[in-house]
Each structure stands twice: as structure tokens, then as C-alpha cells.
C-alpha atoms as a PDB file:
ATOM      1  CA  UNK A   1      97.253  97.389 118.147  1.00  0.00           C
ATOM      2  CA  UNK A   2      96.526  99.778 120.912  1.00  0.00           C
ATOM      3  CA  UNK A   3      96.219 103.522 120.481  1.00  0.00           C
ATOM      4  CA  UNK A   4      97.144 105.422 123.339  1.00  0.00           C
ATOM      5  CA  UNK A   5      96.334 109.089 124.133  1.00  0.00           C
ATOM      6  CA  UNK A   6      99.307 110.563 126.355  1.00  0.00           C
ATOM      7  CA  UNK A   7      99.257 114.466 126.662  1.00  0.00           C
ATOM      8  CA  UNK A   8     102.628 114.781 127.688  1.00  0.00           C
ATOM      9  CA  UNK A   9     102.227 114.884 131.751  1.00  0.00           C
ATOM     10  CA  UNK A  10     103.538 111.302 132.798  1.00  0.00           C
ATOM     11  CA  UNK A  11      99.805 110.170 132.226  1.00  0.00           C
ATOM     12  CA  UNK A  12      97.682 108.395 129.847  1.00  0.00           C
ATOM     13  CA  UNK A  13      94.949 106.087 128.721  1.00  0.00           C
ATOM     14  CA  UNK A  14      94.243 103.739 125.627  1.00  0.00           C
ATOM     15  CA  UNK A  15      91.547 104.940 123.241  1.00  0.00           C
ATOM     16  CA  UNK A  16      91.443 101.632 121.228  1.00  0.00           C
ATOM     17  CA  UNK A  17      91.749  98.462 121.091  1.00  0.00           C
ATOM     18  CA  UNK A  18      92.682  96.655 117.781  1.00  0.00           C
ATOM     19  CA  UNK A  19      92.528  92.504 117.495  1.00  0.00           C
ATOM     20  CA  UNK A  20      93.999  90.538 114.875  1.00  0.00           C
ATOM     21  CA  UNK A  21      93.312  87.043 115.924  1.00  0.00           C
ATOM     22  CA  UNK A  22      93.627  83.966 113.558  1.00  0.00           C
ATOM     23  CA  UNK A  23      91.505  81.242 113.803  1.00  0.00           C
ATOM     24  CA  UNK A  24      92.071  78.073 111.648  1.00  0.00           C
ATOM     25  CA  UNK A  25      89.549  75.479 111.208  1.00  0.00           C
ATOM     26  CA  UNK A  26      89.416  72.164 108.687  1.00  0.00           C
ATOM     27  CA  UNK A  27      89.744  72.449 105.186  1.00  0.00           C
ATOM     28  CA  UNK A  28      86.163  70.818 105.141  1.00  0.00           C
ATOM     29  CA  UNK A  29      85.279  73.116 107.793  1.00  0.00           C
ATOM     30  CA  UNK A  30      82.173  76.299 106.997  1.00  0.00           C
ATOM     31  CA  UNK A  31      84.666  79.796 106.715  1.00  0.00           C
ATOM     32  CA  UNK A  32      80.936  81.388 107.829  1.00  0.00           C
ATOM     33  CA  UNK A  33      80.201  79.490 110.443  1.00  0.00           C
ATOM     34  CA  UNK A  34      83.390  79.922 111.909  1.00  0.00           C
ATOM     35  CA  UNK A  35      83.122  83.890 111.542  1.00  0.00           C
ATOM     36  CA  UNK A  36      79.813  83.971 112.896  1.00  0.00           C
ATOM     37  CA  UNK A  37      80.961  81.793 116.431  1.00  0.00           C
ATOM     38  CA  UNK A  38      83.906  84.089 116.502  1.00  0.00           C
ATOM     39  CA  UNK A  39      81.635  87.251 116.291  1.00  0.00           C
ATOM     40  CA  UNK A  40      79.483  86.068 119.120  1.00  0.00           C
ATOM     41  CA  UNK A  41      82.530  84.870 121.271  1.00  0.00           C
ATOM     42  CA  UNK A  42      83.799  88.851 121.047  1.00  0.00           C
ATOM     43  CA  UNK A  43      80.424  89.959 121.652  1.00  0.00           C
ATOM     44  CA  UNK A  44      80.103  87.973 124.708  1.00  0.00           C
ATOM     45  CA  UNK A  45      83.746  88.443 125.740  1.00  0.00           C
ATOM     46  CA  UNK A  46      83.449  88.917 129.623  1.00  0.00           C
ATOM     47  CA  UNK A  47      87.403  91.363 129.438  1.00  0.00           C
ATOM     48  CA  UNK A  48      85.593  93.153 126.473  1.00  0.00           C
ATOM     49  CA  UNK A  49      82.621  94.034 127.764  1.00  0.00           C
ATOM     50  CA  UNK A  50      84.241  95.045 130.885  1.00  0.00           C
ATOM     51  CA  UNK A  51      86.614  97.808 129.206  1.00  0.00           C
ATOM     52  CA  UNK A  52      86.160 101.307 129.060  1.00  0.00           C
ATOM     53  CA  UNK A  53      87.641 101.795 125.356  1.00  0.00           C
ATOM     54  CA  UNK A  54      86.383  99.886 122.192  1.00  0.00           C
ATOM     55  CA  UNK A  55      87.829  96.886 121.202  1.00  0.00           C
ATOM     56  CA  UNK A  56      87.423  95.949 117.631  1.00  0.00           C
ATOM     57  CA  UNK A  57      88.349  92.377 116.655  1.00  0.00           C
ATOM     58  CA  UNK A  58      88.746  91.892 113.363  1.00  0.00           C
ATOM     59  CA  UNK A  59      89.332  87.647 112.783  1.00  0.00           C
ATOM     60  CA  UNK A  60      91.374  86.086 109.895  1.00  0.00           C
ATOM     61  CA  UNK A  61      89.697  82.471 109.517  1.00  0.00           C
ATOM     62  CA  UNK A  62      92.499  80.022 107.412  1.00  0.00           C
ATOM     63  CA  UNK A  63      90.791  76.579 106.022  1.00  0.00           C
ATOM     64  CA  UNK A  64      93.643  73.924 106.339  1.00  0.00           C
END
């Protein structure tokens, strides 16, 4: 999801950024571990860190 404040004069700019990513690892797989790699990926995320608006990223982690 992206939020997006536009006053009205042609212009613009996001305010937010909203990931919904879903990662699916082995039904034998660790749900934590996975969360915890995913957390640092974001965290080191070289488009992230380089954007002027927040991006939250909020994982969904399926065991198959």
C-alpha cells in the first residue's frame, strides 16, 4: 500500500510505504527464525534505506 499526499496542484509525494510480503518456508522449517532473517533483510534493504518516506514491512511467514 502506498499513501500518497497530493494537495490538489498536479503535484505530490508518497508519505508511506506499506509491505505485505509472504515468505514460505518448510513445514519443518523455525516460523522465528524465518521472521527474524526477514527483519534483518528489511533493515538492511539497500532501496529502503535509501527512501525518503518510511517503509514498514510487515511479513506473513506460511510453514508448508
Amino acid at each position: 500500500m502506498l499513501a500518497i499526499d497530493a494537495p490538489g496542484d498536479g503535484g505530490g509525494r508518497f508519505t508511506r510505504v506499506d509491505l505485505k510480503p509472504t515468505v514460505t518456508i518448510a513445514e519443518t522449517g523455525d516460523e522465528s527464525v524465518a521472521e527474524r532473517l526477514h527483519e534483518t533483510a528489511h533493515e538492511q534493504c539497500l532501496i529502503a534505506n535509501s527512501c525518503a518516506v518510511p517503509i514498514r514491512c510487515n511479513a506473513e511467514v506460511l510453514c508448508v
